[in-house]
N, C-alpha and C. Protein backbone atom coordinates (compact mmCIF):
# COMPACT_ATOMS: atom_id res chain seq x y z
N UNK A 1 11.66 41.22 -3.25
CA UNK A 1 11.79 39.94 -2.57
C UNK A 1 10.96 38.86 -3.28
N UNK A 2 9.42 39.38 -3.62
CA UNK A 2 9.08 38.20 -4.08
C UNK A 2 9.54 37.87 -6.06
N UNK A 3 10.41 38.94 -6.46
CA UNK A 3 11.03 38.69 -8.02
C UNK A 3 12.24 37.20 -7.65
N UNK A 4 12.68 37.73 -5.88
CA UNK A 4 13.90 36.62 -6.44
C UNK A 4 12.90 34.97 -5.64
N UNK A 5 12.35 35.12 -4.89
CA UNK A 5 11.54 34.11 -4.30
C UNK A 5 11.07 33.06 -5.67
N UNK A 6 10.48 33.98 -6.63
CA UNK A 6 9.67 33.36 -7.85
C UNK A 6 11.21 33.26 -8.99
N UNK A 7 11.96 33.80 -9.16
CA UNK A 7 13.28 33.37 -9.74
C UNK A 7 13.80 31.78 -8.93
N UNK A 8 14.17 32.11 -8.00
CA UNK A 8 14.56 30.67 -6.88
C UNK A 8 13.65 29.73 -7.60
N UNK A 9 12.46 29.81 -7.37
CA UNK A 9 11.99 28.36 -7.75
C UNK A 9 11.82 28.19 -9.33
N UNK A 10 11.97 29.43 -10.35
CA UNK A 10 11.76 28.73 -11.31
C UNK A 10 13.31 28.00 -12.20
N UNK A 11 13.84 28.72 -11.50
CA UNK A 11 15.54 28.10 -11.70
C UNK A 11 15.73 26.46 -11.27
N UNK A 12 14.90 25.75 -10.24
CA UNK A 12 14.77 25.08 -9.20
C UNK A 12 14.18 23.50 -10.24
N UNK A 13 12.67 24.42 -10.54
CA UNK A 13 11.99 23.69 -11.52
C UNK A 13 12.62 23.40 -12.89
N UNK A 14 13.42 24.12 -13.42
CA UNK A 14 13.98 23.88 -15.02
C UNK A 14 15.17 23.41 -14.12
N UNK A 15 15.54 23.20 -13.29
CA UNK A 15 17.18 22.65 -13.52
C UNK A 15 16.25 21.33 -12.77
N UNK A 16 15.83 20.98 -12.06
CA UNK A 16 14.84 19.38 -11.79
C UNK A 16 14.80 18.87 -12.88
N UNK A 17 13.14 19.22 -13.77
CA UNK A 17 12.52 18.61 -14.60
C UNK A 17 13.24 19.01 -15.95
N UNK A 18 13.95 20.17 -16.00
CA UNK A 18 14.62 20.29 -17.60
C UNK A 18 13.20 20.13 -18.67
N UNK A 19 14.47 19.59 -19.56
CA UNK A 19 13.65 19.01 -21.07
C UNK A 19 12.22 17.68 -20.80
N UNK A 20 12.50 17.07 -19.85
CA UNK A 20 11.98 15.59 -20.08
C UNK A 20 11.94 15.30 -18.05
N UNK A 21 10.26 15.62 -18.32
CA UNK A 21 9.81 15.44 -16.70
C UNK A 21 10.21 13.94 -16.40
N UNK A 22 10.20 13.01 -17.42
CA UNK A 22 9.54 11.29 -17.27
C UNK A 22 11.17 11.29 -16.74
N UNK A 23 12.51 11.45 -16.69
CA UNK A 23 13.65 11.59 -16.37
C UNK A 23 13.86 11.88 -14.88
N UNK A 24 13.14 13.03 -14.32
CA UNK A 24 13.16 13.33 -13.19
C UNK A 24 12.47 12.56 -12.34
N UNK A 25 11.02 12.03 -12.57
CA UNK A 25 10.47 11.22 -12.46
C UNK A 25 10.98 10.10 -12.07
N UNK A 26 11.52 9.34 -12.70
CA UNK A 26 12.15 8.05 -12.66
C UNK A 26 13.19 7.75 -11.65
N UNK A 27 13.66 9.37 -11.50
CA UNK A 27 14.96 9.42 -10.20
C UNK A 27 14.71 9.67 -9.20
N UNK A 28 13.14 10.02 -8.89
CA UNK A 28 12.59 9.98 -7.40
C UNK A 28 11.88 8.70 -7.15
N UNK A 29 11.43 8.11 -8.37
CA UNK A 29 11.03 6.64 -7.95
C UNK A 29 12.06 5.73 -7.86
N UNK A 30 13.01 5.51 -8.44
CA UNK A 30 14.59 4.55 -8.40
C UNK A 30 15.37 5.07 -6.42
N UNK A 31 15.15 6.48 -6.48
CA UNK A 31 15.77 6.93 -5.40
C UNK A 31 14.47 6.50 -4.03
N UNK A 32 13.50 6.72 -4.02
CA UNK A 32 12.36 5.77 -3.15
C UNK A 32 12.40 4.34 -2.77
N UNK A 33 12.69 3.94 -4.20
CA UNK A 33 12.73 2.16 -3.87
C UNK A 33 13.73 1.90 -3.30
N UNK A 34 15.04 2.31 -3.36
CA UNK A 34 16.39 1.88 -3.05
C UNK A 34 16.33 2.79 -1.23
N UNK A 35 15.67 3.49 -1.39
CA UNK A 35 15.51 3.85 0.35
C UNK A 35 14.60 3.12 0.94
N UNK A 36 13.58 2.54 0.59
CA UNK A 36 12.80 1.30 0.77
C UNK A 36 13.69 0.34 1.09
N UNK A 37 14.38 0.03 0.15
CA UNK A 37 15.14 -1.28 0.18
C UNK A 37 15.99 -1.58 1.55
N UNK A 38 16.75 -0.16 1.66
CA UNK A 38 17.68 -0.11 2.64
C UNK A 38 16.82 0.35 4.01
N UNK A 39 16.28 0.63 3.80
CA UNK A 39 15.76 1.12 5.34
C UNK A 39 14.66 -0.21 5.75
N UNK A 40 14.65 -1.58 4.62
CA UNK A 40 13.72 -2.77 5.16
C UNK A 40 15.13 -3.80 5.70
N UNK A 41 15.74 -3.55 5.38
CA UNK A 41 17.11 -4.23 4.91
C UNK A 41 17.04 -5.36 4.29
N UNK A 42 15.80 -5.01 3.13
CA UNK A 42 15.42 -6.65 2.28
C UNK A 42 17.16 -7.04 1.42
N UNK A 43 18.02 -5.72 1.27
CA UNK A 43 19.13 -6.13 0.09
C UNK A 43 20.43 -5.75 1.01
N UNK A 44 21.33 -6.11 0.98
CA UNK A 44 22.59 -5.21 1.70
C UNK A 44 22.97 -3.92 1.54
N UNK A 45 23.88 -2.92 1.88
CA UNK A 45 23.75 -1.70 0.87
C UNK A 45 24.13 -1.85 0.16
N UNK A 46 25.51 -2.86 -0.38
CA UNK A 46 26.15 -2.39 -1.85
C UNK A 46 25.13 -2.72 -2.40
N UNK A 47 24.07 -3.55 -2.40
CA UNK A 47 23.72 -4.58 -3.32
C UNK A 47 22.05 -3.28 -3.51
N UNK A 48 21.65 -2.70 -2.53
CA UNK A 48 20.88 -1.67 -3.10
C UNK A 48 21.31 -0.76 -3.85
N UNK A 49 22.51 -0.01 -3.45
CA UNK A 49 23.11 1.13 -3.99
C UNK A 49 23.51 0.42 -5.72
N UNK A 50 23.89 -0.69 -5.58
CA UNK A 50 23.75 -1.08 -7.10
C UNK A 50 22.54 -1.10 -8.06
N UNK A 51 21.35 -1.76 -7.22
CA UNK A 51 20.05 -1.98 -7.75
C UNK A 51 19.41 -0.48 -8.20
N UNK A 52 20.10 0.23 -7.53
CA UNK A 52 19.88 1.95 -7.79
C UNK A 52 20.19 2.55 -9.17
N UNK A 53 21.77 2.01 -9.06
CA UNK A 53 22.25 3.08 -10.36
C UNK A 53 21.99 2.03 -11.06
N UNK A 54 21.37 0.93 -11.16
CA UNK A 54 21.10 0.08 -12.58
C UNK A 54 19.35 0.91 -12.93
N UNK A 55 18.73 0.89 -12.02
CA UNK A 55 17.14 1.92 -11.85
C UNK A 55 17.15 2.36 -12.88
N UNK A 56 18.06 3.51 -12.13
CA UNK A 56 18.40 4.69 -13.31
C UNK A 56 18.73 4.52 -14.29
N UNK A 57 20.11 3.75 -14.54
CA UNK A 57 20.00 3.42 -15.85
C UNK A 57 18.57 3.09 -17.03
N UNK A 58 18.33 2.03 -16.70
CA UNK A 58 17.49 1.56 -16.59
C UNK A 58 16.26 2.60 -17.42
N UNK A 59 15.83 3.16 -16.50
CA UNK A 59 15.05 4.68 -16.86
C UNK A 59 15.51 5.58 -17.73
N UNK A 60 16.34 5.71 -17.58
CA UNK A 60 17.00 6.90 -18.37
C UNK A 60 17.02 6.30 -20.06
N UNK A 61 17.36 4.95 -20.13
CA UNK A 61 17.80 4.38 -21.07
C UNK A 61 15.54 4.12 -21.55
N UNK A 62 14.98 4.11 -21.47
CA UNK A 62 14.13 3.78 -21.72
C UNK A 62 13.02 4.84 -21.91
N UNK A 63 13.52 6.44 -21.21
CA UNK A 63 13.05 6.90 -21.94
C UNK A 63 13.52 8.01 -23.00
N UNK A 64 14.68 7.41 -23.02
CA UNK A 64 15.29 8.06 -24.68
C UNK A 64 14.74 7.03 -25.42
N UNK A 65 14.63 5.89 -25.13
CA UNK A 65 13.85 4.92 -26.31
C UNK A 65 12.02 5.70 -26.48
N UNK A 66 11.60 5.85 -25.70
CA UNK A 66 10.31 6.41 -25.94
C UNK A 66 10.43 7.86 -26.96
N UNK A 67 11.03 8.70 -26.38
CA UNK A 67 11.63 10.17 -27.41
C UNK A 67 11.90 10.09 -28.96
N UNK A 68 12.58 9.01 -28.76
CA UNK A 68 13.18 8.29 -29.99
C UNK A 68 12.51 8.11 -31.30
N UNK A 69 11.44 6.77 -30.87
CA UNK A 69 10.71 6.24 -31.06
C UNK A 69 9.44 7.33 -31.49
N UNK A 70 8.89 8.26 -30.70
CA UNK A 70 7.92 9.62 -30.85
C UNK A 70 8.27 10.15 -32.25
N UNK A 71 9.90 10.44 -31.94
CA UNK A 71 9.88 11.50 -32.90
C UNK A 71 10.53 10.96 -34.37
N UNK A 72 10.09 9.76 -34.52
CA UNK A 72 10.66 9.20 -35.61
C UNK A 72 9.78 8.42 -36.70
């Protein structure tokens, strides 16, 4: 029981954080703010749910520029 308990989470952890923690990272802070947003109702939803997947973008796109940039 505790082989598959400690399997469960390490399957859990590499399929989360993978290669590049700063990735996962970025999608619990983009996914925070945009529940912020909506639950203040400072933005409408489309207009959070947009501000969201631009986040991410956003993140994602910035830290392949950091990787990039490291390994070059």
């Amino acid at each position: 029981m505790i082989r598959f308990v400690k399997g469960f989470g390490q399957f859990w952890y590499d399929f989360v954080l993978g290669d590049d923690w700063k990735i996962a990272a970025a999608v619990v802070i983009a996914l925070g703010v945009t529940l912020a947003l909506l639950l203040s109702d400072a933005l409408s939803t489309t207009a959070a749910t947009v501000f969201g997947g631009a986040a991410l973008v956003v993140a994602f796109v910035a830290s392949m520029v950091i990787d990039v940039r490291r390994s070059s």
